[in-house]
ModelCIF file with pLDDT and N, C-alpha, C, O atoms, coordinates in Angstrom:
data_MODEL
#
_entry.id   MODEL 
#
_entity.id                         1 
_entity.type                       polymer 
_entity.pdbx_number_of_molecules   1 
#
_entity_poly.entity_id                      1 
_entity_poly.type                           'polypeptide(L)' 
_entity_poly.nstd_linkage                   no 
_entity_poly.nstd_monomer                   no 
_entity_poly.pdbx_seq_one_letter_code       
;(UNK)(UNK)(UNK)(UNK)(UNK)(UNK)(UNK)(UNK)(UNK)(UNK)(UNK)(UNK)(UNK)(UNK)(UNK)(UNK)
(UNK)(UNK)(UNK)(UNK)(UNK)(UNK)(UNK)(UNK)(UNK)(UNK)(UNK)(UNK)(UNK)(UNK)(UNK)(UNK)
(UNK)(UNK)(UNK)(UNK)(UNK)(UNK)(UNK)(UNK)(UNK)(UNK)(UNK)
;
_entity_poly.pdbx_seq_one_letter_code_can   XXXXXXXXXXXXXXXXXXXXXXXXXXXXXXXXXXXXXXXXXXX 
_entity_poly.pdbx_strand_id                 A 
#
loop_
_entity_poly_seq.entity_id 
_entity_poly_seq.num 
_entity_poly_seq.mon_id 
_entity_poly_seq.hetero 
1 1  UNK n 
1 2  UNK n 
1 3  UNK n 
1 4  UNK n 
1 5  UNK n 
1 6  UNK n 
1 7  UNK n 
1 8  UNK n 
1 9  UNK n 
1 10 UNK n 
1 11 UNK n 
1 12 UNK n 
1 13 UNK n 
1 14 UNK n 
1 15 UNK n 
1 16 UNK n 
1 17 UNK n 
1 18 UNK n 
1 19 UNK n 
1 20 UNK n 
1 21 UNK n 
1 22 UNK n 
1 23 UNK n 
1 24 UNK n 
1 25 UNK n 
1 26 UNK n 
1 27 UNK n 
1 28 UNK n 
1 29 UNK n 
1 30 UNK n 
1 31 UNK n 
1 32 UNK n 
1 33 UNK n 
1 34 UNK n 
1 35 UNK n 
1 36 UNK n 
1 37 UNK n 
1 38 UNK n 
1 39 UNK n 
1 40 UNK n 
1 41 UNK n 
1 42 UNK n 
1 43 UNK n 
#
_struct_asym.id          A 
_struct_asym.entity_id   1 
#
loop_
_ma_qa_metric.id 
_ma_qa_metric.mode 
_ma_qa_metric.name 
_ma_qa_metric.software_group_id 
_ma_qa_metric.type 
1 global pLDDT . pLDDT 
2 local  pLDDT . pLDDT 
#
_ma_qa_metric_global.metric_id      1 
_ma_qa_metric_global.metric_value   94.84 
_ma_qa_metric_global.model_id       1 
_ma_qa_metric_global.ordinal_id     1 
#
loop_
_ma_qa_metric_local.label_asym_id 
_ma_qa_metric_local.label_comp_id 
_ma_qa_metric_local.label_seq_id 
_ma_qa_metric_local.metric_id 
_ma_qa_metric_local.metric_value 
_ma_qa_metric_local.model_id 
_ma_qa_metric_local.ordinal_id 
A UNK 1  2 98.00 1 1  
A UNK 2  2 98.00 1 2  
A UNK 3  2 98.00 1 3  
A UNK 4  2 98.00 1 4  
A UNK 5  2 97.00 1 5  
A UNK 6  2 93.00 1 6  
A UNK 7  2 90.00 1 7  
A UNK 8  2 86.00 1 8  
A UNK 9  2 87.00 1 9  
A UNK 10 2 89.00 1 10 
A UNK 11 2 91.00 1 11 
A UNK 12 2 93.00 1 12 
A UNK 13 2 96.00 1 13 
A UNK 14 2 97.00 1 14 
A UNK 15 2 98.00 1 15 
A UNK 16 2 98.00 1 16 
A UNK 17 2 98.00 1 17 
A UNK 18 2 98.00 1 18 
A UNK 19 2 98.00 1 19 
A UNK 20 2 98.00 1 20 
A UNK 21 2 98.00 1 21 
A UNK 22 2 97.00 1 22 
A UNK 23 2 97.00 1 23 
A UNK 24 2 98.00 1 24 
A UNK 25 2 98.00 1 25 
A UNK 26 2 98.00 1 26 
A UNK 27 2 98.00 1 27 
A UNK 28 2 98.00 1 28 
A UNK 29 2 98.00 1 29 
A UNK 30 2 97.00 1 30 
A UNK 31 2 96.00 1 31 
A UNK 32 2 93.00 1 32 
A UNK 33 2 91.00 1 33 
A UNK 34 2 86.00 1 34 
A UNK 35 2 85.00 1 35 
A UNK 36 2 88.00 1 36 
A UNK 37 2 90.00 1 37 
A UNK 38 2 92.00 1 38 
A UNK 39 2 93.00 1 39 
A UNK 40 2 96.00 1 40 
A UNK 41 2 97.00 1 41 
A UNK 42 2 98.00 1 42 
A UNK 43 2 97.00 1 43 
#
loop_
_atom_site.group_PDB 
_atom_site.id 
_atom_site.type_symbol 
_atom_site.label_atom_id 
_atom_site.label_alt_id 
_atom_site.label_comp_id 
_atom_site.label_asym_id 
_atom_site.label_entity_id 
_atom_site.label_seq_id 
_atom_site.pdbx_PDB_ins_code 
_atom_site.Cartn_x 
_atom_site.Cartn_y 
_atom_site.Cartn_z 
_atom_site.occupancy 
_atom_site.B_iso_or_equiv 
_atom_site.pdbx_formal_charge 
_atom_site.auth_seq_id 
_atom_site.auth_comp_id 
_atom_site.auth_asym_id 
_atom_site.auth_atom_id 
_atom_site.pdbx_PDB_model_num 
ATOM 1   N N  . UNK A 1 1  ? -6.667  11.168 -5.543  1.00 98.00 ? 1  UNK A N  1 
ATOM 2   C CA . UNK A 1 1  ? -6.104  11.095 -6.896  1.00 98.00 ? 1  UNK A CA 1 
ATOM 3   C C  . UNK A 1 1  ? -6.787  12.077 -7.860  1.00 98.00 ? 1  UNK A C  1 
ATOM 4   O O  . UNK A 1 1  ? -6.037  12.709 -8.603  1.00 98.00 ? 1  UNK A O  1 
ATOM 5   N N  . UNK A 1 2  ? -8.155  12.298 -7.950  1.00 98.00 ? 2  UNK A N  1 
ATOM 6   C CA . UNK A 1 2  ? -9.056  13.251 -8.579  1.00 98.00 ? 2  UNK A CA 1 
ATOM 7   C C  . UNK A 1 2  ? -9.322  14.564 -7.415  1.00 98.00 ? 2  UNK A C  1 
ATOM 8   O O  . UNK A 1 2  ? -9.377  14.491 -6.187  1.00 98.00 ? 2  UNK A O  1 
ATOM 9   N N  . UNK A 1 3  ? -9.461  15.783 -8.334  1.00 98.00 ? 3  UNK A N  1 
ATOM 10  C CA . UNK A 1 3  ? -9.668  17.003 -8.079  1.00 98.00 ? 3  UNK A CA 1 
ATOM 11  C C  . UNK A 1 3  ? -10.565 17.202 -8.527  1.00 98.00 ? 3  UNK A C  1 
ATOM 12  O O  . UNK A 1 3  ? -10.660 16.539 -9.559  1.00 98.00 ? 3  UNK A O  1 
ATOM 13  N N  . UNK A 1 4  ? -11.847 18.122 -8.254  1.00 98.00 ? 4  UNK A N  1 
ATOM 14  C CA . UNK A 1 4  ? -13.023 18.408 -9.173  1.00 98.00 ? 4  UNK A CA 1 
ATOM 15  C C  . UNK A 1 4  ? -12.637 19.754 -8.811  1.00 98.00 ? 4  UNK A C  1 
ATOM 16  O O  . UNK A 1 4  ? -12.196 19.976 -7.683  1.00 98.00 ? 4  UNK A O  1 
ATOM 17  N N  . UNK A 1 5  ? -12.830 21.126 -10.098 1.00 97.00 ? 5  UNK A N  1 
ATOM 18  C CA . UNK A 1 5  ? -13.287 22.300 -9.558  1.00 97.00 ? 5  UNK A CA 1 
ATOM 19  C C  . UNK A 1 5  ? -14.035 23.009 -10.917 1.00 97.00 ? 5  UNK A C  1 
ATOM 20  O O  . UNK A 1 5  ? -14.066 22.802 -12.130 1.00 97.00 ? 5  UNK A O  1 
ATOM 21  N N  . UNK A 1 6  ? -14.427 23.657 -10.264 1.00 93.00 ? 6  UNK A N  1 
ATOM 22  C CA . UNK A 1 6  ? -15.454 24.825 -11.150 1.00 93.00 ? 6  UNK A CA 1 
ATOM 23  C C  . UNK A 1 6  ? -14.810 26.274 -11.781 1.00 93.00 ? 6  UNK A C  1 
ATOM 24  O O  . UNK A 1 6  ? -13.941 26.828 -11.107 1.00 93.00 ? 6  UNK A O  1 
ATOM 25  N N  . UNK A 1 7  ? -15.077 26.664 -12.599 1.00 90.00 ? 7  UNK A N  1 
ATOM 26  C CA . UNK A 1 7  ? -14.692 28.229 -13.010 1.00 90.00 ? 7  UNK A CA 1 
ATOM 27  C C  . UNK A 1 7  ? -15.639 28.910 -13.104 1.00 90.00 ? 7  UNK A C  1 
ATOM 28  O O  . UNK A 1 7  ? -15.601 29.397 -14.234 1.00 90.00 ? 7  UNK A O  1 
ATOM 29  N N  . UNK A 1 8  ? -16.627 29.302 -12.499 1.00 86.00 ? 8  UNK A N  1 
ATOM 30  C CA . UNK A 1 8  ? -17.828 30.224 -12.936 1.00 86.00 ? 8  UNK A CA 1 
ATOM 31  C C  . UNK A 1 8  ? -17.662 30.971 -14.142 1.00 86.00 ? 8  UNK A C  1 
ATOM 32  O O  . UNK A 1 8  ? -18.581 30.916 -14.959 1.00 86.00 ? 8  UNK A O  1 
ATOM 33  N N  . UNK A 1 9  ? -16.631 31.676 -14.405 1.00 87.00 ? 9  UNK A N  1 
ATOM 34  C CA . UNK A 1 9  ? -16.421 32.622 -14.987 1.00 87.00 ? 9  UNK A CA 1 
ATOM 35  C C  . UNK A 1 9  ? -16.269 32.204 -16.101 1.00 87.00 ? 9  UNK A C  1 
ATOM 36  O O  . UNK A 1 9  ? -16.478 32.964 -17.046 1.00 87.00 ? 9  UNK A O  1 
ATOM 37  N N  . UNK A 1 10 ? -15.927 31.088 -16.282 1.00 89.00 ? 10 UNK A N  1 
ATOM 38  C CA . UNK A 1 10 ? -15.702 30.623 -17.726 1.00 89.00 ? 10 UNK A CA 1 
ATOM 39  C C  . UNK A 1 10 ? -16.992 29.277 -17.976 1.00 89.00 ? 10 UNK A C  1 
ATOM 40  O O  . UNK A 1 10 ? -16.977 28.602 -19.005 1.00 89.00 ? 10 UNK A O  1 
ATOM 41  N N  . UNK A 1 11 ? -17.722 29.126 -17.206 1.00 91.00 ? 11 UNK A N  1 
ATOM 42  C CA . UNK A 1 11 ? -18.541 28.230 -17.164 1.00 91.00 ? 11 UNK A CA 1 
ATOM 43  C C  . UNK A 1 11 ? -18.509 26.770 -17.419 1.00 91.00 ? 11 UNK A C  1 
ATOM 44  O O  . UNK A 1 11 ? -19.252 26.155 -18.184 1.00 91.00 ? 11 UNK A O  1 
ATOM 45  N N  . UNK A 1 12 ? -17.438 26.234 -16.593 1.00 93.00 ? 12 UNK A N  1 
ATOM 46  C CA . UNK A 1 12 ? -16.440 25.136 -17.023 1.00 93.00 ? 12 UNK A CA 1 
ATOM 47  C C  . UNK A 1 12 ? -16.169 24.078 -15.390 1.00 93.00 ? 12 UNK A C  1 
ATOM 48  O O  . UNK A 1 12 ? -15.658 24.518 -14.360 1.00 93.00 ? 12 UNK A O  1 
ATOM 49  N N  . UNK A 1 13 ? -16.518 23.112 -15.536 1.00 96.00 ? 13 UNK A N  1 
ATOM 50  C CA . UNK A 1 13 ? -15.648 22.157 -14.350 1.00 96.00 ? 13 UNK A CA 1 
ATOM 51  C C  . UNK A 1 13 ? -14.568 21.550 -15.451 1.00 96.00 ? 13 UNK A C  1 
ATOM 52  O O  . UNK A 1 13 ? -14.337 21.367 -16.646 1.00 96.00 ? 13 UNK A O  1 
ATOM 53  N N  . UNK A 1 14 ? -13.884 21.311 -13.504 1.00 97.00 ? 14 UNK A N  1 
ATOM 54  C CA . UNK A 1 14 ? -12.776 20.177 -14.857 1.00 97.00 ? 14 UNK A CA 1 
ATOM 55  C C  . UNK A 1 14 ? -12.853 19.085 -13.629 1.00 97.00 ? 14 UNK A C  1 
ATOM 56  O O  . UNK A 1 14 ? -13.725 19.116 -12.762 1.00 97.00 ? 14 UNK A O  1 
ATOM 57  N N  . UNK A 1 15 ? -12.053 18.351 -13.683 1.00 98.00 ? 15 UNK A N  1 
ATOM 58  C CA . UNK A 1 15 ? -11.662 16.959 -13.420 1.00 98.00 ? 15 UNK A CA 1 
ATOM 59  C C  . UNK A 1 15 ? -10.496 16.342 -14.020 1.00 98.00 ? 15 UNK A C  1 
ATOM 60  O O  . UNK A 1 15 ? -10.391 15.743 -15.091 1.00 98.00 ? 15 UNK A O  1 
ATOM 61  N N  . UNK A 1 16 ? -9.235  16.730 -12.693 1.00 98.00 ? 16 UNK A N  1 
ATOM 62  C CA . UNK A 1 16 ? -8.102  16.342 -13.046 1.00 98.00 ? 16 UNK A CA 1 
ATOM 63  C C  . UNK A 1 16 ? -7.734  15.017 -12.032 1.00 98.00 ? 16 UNK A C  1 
ATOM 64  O O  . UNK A 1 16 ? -7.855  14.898 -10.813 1.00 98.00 ? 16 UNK A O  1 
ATOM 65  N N  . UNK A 1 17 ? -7.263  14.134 -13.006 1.00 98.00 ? 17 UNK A N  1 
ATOM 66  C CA . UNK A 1 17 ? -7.099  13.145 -12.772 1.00 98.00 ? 17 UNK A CA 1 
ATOM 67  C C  . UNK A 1 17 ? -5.557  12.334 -12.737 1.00 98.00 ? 17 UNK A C  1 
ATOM 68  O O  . UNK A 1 17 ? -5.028  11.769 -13.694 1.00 98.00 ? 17 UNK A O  1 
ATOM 69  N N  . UNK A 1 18 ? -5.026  12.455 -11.367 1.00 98.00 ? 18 UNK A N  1 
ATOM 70  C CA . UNK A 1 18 ? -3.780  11.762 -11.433 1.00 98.00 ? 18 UNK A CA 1 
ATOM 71  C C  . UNK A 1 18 ? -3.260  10.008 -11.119 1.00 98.00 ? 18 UNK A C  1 
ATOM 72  O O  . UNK A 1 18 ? -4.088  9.100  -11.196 1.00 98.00 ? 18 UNK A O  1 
ATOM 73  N N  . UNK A 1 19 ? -2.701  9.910  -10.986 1.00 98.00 ? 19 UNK A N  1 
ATOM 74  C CA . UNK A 1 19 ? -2.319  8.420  -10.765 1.00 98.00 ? 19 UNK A CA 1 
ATOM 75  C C  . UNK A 1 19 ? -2.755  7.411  -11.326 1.00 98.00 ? 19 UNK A C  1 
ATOM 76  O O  . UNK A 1 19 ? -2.394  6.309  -10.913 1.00 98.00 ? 19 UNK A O  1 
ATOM 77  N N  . UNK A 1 20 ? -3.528  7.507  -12.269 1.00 98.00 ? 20 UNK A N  1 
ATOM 78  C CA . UNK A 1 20 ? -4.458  6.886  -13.157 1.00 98.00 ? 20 UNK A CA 1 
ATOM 79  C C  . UNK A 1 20 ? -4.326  5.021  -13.294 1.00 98.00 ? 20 UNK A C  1 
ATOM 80  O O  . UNK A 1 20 ? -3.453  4.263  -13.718 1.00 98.00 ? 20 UNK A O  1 
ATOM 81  N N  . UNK A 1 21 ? -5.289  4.891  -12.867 1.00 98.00 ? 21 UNK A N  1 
ATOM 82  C CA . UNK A 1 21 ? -5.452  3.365  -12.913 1.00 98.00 ? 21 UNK A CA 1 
ATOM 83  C C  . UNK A 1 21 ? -5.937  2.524  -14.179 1.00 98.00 ? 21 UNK A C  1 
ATOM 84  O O  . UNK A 1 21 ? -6.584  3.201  -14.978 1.00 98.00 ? 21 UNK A O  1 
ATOM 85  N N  . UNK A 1 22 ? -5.764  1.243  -14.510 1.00 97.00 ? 22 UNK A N  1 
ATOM 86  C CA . UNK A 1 22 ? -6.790  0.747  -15.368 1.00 97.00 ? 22 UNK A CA 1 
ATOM 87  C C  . UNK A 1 22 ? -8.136  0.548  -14.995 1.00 97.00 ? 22 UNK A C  1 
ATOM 88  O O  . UNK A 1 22 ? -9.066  0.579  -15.801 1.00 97.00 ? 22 UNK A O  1 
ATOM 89  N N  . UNK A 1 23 ? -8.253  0.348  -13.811 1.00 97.00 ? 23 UNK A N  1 
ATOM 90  C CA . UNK A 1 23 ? -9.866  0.191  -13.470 1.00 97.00 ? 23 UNK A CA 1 
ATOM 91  C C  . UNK A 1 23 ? -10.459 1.423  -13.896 1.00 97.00 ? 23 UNK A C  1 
ATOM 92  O O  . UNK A 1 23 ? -11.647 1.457  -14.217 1.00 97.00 ? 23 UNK A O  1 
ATOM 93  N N  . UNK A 1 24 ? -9.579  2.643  -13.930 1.00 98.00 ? 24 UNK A N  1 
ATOM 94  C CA . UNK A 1 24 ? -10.251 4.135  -14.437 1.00 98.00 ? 24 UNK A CA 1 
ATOM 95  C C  . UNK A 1 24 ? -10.962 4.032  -15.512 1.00 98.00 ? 24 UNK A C  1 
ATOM 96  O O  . UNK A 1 24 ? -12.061 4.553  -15.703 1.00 98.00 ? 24 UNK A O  1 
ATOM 97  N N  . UNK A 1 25 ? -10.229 3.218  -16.395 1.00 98.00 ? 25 UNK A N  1 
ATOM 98  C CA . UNK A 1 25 ? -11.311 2.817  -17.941 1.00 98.00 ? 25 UNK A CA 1 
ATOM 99  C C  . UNK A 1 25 ? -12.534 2.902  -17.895 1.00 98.00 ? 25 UNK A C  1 
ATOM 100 O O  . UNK A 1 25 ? -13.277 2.141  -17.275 1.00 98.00 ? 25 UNK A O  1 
ATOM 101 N N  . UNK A 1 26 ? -12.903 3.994  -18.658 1.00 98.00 ? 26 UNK A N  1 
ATOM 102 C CA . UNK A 1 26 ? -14.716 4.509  -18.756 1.00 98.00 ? 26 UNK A CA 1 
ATOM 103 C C  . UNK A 1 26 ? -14.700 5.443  -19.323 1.00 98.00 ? 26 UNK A C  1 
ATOM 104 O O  . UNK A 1 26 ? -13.776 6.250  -19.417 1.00 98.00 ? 26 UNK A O  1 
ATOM 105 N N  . UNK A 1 27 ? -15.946 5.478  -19.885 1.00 98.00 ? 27 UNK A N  1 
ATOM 106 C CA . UNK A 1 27 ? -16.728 6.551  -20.564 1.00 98.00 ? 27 UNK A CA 1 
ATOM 107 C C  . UNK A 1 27 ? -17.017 7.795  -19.628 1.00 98.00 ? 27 UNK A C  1 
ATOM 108 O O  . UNK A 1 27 ? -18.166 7.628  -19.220 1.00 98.00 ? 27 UNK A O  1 
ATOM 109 N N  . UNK A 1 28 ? -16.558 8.836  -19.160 1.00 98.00 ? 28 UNK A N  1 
ATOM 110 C CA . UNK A 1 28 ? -16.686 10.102 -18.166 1.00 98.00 ? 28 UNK A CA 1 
ATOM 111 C C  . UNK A 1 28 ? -17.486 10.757 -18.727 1.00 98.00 ? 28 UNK A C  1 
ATOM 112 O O  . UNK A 1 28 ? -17.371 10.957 -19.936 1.00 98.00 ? 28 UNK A O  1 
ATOM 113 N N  . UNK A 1 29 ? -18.743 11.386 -17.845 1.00 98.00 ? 29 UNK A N  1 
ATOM 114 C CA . UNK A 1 29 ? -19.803 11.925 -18.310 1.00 98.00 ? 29 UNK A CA 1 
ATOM 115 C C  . UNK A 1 29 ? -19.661 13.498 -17.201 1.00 98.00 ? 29 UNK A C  1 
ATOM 116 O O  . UNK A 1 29 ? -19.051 13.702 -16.151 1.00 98.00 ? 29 UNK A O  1 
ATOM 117 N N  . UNK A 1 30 ? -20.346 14.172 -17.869 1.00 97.00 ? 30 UNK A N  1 
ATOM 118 C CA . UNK A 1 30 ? -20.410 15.518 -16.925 1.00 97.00 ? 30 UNK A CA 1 
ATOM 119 C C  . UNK A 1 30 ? -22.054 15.799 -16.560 1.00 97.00 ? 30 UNK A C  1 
ATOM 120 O O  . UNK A 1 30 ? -22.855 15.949 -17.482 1.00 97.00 ? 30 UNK A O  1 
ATOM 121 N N  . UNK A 1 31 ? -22.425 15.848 -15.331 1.00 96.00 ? 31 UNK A N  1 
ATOM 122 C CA . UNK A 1 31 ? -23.801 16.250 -15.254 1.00 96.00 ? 31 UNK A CA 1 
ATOM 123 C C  . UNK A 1 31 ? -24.367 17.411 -14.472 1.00 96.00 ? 31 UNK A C  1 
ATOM 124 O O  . UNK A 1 31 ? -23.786 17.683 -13.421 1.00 96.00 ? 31 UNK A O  1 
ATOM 125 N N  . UNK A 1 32 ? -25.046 17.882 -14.700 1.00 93.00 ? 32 UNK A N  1 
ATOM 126 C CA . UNK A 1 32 ? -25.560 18.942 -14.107 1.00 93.00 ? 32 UNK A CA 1 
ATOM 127 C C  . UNK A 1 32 ? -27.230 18.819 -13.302 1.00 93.00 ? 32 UNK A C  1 
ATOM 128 O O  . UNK A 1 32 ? -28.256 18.681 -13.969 1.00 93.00 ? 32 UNK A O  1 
ATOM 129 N N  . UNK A 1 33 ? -27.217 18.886 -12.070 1.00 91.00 ? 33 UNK A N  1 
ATOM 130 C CA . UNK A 1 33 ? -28.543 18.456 -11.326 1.00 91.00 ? 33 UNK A CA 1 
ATOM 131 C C  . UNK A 1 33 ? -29.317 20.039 -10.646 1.00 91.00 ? 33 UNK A C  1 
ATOM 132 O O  . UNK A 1 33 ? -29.094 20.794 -9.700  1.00 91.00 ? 33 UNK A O  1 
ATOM 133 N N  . UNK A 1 34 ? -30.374 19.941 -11.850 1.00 86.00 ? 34 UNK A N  1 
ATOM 134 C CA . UNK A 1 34 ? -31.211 21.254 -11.355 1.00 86.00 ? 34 UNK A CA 1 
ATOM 135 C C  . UNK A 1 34 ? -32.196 20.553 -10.197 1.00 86.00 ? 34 UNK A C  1 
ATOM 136 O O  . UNK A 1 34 ? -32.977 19.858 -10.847 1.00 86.00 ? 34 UNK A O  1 
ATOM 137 N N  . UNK A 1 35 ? -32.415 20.461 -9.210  1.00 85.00 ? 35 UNK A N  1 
ATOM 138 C CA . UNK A 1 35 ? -33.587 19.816 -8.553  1.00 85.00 ? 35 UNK A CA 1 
ATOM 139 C C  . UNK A 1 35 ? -33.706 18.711 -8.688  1.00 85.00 ? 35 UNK A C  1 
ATOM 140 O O  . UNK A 1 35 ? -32.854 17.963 -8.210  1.00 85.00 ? 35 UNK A O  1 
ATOM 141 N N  . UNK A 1 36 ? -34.593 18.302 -9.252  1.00 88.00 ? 36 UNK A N  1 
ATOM 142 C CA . UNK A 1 36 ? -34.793 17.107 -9.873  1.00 88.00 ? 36 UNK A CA 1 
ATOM 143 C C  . UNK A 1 36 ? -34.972 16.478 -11.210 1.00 88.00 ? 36 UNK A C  1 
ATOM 144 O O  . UNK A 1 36 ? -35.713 15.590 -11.632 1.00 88.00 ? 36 UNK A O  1 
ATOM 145 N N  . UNK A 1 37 ? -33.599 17.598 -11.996 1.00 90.00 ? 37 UNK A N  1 
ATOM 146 C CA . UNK A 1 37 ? -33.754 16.884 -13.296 1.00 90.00 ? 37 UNK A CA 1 
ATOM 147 C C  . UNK A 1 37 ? -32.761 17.075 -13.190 1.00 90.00 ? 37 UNK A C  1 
ATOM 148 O O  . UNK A 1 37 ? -32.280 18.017 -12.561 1.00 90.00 ? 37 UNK A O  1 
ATOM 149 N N  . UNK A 1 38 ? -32.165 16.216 -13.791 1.00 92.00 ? 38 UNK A N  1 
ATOM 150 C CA . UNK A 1 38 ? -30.070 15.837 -14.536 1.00 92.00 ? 38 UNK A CA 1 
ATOM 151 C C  . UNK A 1 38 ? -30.469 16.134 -16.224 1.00 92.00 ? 38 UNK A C  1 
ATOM 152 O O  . UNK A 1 38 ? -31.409 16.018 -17.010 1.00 92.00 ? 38 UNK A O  1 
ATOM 153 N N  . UNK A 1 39 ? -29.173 16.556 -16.164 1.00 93.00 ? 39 UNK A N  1 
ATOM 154 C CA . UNK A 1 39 ? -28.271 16.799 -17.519 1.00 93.00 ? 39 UNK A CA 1 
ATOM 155 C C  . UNK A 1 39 ? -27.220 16.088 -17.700 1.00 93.00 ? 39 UNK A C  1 
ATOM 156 O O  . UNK A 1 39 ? -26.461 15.651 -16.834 1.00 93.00 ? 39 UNK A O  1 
ATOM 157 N N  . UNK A 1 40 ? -27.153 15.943 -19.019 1.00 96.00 ? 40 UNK A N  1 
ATOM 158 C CA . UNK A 1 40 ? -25.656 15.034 -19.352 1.00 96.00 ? 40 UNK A CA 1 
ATOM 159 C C  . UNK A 1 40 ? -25.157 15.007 -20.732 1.00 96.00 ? 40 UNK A C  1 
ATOM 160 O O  . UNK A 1 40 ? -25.616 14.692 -21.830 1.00 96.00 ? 40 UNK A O  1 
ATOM 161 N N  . UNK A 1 41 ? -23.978 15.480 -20.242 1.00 97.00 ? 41 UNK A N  1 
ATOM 162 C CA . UNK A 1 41 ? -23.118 15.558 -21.547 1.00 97.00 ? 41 UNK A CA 1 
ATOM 163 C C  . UNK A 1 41 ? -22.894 14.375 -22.636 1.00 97.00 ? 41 UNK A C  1 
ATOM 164 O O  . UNK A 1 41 ? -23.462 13.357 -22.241 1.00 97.00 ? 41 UNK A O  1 
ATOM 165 N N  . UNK A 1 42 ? -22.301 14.206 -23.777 1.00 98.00 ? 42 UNK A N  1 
ATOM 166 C CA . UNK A 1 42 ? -21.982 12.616 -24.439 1.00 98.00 ? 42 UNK A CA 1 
ATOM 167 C C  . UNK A 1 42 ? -21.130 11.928 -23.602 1.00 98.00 ? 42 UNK A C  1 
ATOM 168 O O  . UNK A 1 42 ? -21.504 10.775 -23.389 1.00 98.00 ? 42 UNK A O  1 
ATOM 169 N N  . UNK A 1 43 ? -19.990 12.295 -22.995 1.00 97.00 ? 43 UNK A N  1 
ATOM 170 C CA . UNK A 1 43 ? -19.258 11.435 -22.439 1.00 97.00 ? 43 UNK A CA 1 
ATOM 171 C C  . UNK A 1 43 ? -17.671 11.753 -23.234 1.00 97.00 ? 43 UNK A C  1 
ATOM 172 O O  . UNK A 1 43 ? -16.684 11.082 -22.933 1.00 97.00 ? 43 UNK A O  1 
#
């Protein structure tokens, strides 16, 4: 149902999301894992 992809070039993932459920209900966060430290967007 979800696709993840990247654009390098534009420095961008996305996350397209079809068929969409109610259990989908949430706060979606984007993170980025250097090693051993995460990043995270607001949501």
């Amino acid at each position: 149902r979800f696709t993840i992809a990247r654009d390098n070039a534009k420095r961008t993932v996305h996350l397209q999301m079809n068929s969409l459920k109610p259990e989908d209900t949430a706060v979606f966060y984007c993170n980025y894992r250097a090693g051993a430290r995460d990043y995270w967007g607001k949501g």
